[in-house]
Protein backbone atom coordinates (compact mmCIF):
# COMPACT_ATOMS: atom_id res chain seq x y z
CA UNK A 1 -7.03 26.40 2.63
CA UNK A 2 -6.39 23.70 5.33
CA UNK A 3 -8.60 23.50 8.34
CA UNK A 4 -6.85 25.07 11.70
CA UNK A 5 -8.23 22.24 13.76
CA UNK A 6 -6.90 20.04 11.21
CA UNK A 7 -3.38 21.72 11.04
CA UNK A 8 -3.04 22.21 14.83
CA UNK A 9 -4.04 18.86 15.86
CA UNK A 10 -1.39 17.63 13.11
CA UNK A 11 1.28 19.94 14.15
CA UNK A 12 0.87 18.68 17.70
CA UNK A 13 1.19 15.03 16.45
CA UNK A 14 4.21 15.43 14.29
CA UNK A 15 5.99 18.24 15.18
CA UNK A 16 8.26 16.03 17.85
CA UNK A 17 9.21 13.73 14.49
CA UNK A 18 9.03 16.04 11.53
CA UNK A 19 7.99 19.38 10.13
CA UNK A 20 4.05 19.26 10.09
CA UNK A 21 3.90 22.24 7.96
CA UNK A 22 6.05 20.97 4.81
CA UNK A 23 4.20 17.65 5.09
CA UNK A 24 1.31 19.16 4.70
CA UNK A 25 2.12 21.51 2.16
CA UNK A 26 3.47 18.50 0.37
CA UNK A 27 -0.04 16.33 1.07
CA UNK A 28 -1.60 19.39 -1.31
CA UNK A 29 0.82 18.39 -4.38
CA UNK A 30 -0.27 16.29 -7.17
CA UNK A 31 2.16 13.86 -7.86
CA UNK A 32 2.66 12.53 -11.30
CA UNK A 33 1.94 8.50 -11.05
CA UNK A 34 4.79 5.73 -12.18
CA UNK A 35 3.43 3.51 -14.61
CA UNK A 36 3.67 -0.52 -13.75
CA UNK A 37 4.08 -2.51 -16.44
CA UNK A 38 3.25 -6.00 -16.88
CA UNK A 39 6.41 -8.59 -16.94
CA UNK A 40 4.56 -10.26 -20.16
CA UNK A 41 4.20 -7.24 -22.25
CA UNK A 42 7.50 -5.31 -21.35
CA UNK A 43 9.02 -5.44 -24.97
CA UNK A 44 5.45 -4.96 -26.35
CA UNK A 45 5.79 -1.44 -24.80
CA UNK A 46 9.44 -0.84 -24.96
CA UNK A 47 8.92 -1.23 -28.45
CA UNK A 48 4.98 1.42 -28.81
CA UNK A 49 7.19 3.70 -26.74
CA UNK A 50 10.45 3.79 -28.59
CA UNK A 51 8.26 4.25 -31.87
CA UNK A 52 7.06 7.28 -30.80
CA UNK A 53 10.17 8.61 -29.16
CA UNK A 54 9.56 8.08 -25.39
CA UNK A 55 12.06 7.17 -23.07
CA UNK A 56 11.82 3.76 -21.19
CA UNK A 57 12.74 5.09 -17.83
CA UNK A 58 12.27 2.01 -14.84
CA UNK A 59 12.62 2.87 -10.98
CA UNK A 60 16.04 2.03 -9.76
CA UNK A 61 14.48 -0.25 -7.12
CA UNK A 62 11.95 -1.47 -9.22
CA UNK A 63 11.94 -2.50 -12.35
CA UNK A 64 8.91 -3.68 -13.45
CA UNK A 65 7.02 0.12 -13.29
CA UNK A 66 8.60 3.26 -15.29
CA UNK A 67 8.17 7.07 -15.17
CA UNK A 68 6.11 9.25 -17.00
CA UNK A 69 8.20 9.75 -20.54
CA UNK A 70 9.32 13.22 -20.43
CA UNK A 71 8.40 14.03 -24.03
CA UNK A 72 4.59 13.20 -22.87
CA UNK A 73 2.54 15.90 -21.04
CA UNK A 74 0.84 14.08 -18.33
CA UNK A 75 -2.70 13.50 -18.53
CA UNK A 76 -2.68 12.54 -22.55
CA UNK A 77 -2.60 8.94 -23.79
CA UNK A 78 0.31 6.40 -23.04
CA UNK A 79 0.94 4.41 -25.62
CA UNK A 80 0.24 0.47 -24.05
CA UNK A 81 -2.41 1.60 -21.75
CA UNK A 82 -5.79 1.37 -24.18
CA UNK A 83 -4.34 -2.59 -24.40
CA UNK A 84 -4.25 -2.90 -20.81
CA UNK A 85 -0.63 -3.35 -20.97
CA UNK A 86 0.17 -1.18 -18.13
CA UNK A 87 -1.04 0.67 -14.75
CA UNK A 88 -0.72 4.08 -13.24
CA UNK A 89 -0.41 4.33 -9.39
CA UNK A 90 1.74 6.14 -7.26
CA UNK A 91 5.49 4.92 -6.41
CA UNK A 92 4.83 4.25 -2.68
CA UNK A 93 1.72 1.65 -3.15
CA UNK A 94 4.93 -0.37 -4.72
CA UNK A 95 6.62 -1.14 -1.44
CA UNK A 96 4.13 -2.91 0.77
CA UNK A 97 3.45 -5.98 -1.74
CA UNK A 98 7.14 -5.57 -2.63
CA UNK A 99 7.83 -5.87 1.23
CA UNK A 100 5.40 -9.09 1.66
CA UNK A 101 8.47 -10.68 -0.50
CA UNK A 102 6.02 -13.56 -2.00
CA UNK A 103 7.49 -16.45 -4.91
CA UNK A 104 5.90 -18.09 -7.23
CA UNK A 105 3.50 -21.27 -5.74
CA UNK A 106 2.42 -19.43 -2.56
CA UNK A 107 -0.54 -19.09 -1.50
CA UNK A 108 -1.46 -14.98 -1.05
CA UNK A 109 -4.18 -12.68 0.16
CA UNK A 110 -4.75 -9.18 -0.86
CA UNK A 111 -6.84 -8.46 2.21
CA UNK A 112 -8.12 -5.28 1.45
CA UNK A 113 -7.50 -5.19 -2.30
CA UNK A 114 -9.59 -2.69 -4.68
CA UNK A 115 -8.84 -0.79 -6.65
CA UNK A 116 -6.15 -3.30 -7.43
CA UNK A 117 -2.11 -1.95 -8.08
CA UNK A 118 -0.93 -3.76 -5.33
CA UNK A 119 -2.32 -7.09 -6.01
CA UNK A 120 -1.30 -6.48 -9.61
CA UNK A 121 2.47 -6.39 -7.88
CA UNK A 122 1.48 -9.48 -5.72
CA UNK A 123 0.37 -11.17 -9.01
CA UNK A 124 3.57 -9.93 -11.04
CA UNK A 125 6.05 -11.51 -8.15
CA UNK A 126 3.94 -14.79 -8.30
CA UNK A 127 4.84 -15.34 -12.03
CA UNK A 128 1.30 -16.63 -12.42
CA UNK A 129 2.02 -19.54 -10.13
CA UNK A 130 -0.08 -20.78 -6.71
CA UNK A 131 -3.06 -19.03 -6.04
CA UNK A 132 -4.14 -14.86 -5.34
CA UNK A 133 -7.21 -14.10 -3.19
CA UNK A 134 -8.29 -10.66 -3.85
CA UNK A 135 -10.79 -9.96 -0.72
CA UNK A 136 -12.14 -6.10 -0.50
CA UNK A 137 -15.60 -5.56 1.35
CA UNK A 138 -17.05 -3.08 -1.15
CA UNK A 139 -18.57 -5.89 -3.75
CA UNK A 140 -18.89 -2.63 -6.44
CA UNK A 141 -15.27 -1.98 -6.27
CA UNK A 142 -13.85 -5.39 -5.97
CA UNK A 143 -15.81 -6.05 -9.08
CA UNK A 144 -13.76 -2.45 -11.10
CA UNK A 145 -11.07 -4.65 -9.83
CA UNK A 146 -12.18 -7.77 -11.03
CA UNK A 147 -12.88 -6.65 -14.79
CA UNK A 148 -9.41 -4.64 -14.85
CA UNK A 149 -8.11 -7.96 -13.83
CA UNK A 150 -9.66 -9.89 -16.67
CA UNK A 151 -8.99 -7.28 -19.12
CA UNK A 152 -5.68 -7.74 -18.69
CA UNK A 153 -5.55 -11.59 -18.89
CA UNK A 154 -4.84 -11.95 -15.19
CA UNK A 155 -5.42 -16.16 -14.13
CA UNK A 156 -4.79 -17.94 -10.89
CA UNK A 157 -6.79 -14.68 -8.56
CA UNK A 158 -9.81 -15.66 -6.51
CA UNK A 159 -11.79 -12.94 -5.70
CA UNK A 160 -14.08 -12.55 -2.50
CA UNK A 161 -16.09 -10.15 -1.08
CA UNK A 162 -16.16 -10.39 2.68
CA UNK A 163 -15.16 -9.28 6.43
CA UNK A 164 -11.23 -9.70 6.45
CA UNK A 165 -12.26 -9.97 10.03
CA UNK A 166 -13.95 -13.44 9.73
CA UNK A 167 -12.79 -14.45 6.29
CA UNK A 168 -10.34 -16.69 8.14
CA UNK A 169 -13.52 -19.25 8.61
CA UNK A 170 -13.63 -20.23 4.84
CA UNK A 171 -9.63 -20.10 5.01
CA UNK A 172 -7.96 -20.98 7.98
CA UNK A 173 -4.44 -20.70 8.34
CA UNK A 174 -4.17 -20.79 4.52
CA UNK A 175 -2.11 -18.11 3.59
CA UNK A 176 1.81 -18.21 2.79
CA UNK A 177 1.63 -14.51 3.22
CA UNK A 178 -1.11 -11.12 3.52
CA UNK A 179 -1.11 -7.82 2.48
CA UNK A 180 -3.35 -5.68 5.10
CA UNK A 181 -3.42 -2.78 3.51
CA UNK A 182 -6.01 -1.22 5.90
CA UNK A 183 -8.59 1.51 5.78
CA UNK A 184 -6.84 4.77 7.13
CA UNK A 185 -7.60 8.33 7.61
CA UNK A 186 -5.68 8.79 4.19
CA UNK A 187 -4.77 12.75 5.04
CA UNK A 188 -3.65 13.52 0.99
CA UNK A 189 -7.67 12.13 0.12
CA UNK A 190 -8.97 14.61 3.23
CA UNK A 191 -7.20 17.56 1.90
CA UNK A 192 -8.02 16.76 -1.58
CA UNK A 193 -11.57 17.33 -1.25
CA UNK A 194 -13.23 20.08 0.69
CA UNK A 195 -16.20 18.36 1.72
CA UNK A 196 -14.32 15.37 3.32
CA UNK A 197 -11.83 18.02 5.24
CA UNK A 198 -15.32 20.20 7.38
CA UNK A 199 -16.36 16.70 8.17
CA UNK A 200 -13.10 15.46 9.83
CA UNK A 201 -12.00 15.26 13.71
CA UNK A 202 -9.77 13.31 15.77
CA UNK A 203 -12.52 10.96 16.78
CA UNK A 204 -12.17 9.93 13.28
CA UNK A 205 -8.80 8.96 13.81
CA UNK A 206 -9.26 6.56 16.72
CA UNK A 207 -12.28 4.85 14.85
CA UNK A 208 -10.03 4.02 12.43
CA UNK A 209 -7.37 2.69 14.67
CA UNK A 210 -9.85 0.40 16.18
CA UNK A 211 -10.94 -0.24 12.98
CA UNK A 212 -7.37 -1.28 12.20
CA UNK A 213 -6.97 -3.70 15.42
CA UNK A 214 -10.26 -5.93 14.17
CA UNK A 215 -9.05 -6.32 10.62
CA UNK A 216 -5.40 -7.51 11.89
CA UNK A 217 -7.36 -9.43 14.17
CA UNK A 218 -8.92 -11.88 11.69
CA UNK A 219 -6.06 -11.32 8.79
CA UNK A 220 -3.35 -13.41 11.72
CA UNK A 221 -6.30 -16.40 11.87
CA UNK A 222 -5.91 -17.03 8.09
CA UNK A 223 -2.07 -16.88 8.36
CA UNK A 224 -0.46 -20.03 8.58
CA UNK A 225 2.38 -21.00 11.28
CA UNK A 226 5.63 -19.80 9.49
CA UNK A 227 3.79 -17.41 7.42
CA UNK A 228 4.23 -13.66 7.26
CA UNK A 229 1.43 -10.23 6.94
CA UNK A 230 2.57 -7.10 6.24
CA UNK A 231 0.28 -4.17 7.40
CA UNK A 232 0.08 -0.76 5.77
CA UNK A 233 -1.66 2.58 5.93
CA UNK A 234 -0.81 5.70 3.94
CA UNK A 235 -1.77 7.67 7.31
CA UNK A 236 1.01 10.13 8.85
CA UNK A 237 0.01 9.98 12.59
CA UNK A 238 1.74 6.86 14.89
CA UNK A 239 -1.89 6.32 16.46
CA UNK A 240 -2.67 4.08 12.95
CA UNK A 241 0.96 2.96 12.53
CA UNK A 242 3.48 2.89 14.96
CA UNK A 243 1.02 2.05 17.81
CA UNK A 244 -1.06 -0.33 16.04
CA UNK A 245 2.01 -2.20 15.68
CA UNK A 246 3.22 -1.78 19.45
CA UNK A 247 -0.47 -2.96 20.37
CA UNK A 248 -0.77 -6.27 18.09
CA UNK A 249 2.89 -6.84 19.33
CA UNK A 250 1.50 -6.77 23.00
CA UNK A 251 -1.42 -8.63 21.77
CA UNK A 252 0.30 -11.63 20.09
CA UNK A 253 3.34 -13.12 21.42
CA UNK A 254 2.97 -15.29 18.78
CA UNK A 255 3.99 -12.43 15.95
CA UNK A 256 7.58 -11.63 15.77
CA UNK A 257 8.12 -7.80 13.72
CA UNK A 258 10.61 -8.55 10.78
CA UNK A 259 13.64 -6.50 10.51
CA UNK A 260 13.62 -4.28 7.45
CA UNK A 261 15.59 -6.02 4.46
CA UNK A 262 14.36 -4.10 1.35
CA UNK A 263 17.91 -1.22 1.59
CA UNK A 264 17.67 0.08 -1.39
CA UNK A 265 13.89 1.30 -1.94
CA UNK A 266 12.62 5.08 -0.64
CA UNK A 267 12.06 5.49 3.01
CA UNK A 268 13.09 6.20 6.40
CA UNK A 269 12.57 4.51 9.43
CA UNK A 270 9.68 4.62 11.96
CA UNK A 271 8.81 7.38 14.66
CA UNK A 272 10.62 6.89 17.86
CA UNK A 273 6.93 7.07 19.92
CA UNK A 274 7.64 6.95 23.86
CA UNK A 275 6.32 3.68 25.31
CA UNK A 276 6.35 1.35 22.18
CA UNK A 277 8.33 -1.62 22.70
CA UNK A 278 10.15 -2.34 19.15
CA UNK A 279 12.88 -0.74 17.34
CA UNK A 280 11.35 1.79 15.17
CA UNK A 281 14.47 1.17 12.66
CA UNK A 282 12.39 -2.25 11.82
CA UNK A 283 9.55 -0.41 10.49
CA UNK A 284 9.53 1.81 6.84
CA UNK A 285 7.77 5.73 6.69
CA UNK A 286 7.42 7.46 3.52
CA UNK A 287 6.97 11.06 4.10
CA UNK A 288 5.90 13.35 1.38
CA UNK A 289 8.01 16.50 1.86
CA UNK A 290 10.96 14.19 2.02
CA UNK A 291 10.23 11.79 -0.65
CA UNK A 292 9.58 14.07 -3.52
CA UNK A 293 6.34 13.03 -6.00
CA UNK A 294 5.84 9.58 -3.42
CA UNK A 295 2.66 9.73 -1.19
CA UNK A 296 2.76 9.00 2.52
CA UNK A 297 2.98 5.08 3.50
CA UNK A 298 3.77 3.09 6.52
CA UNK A 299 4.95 -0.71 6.58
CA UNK A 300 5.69 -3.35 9.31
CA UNK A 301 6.01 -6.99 8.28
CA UNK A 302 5.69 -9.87 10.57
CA UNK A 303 5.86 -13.53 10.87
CA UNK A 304 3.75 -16.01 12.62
CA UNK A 305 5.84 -18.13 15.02
């Protein structure tokens, strides 16, 4: 049962871009995960799969994770995964490290990395060459990261433990390119759980859009001149996405928003919000009741001129 202050203040949000109503009905749907599997152990699992009769299925626009094999109910063992050969997470936490675009010898931060798929992507792009920081300020779950890390024979990742918003001290202007993947009011997590859903109002919302503002803040200090961030929620409402980005546009001359390149992954573009000043077409939405078994997700990219 949703909340009707939850569902009303959502419709009134929405409703002018999309059907509030289906996207929340789709927010309540488990969606099976796609499976990432590391570059250096892709025949290792071809090969445990096609032993046992599964197919090898990879995304169209990504080829490096795969779907659930069909002749596998979800939920029981993979074959590959006990060896730390591959990772579950959902299709849409793909596209914002696939977005950042990095190559192997740059210099990267994960800004806001546990529990760790999307640096894993970082990482797989990097080919194991120049140098990963993994910063998350929970210490407890940037060391789960850590250890899934090592189990897995990941090198060349530093991991830290501190503010993304003054981080840029012990690395300033450093960075070839940053993930933000910032903290967000994460809607699918709210209705997931009860508990979280009685303790929820729009207050909560612009917190975390503040919230949002101050970690951009310090992530553009430890981006060097030429370099480019990519920010990210997996919030639905424009106050944590398409605003954020029309306020750090208004905020830094210095950040130009990229132009969307990546064609032929999921998506649609942004919300056409009255008063922002960019073209929403240069920003990426996922929405759930559109993009069947794909979580919500928001993307802008920018680079530091």
């Amino acid at each position: 049962m949703v909340d009707s202050n939850f569902e009303s203040y959502y419709a009134s949000k929405l409703d002018p871009y999309c059907n509030s109503k289906d996207c929340i009905v789709s927010l309540k749907k488990h969606n099976i995960p796609v499976l990432l599997v590391l570059s250096k152990h892709t025949a290792q699992v071809k090969a445990l799969w096609n032993f046992q009769g599964l197919d090898y299925l990879p995304l169209e626009w990504y080829p490096h994770a795969v779907t659930w094999p069909k002749a596998l109910p979800f939920g029981e063992k993979l074959p590959g995964f006990d060896e730390g050969f591959i990772y579950p997470l959902n299709a849409s936490s793909i596209l914002p490290p696939l977005t950042l675009g990095v190559t192997p010898g740059e210099i990267v931060l994960d800004g806001a990395s546990a529990p760790g798929g999307k640096t894993l992507v970082l990482w797989q792009q990097m080919m194991n060459e120049g140098l990963l920081v993994a910063n998350d300020m929970s210490y407890v779950r940037l060391m789960r990261q850590k250890n899934l890390m090592n189990a897995r024979g990941i090198e060349n990742v530093v991991f830290e433990s501190q503010p993304l918003e003054t981080l840029y001290k012990k690395y300033p202007e450093t960075f070839d390119a940053i993930l933000l993947d910032a903290p967000c009011s994460s809607e699918k997590h709210v209705l997931a759980k009860p508990e979280e859903l009685t303790k929820w109002t729009p207050q909560r919302i612009k917190n975390l859009a503040k919230r949002q503002i101050q970690l951009f803040d310090g992530a553009i200090k430890a981006l060097r001149i030429g370099g480019r961030i990519v920010y990210s929620t997996c919030a639905l409402l424009a106050d944590e996405n398409e605003d954020i980005v029309s306020n750090i546009l208004a905020m830094h001359p210095e950040l130009q928003l990229e132009s969307w390149e990546l064609d032929d992954v999921p998506g649609m573009q942004g919300f056409e919000v009255i008063g922002n000043s960019f073209d929403p077409k240069n920003v990426r939405r996922i929405l759930p009741h559109i993009e069947k078994h794909m979580d919500p997700m928001f993307i802008a990219k920018f680079v530091k001129n």
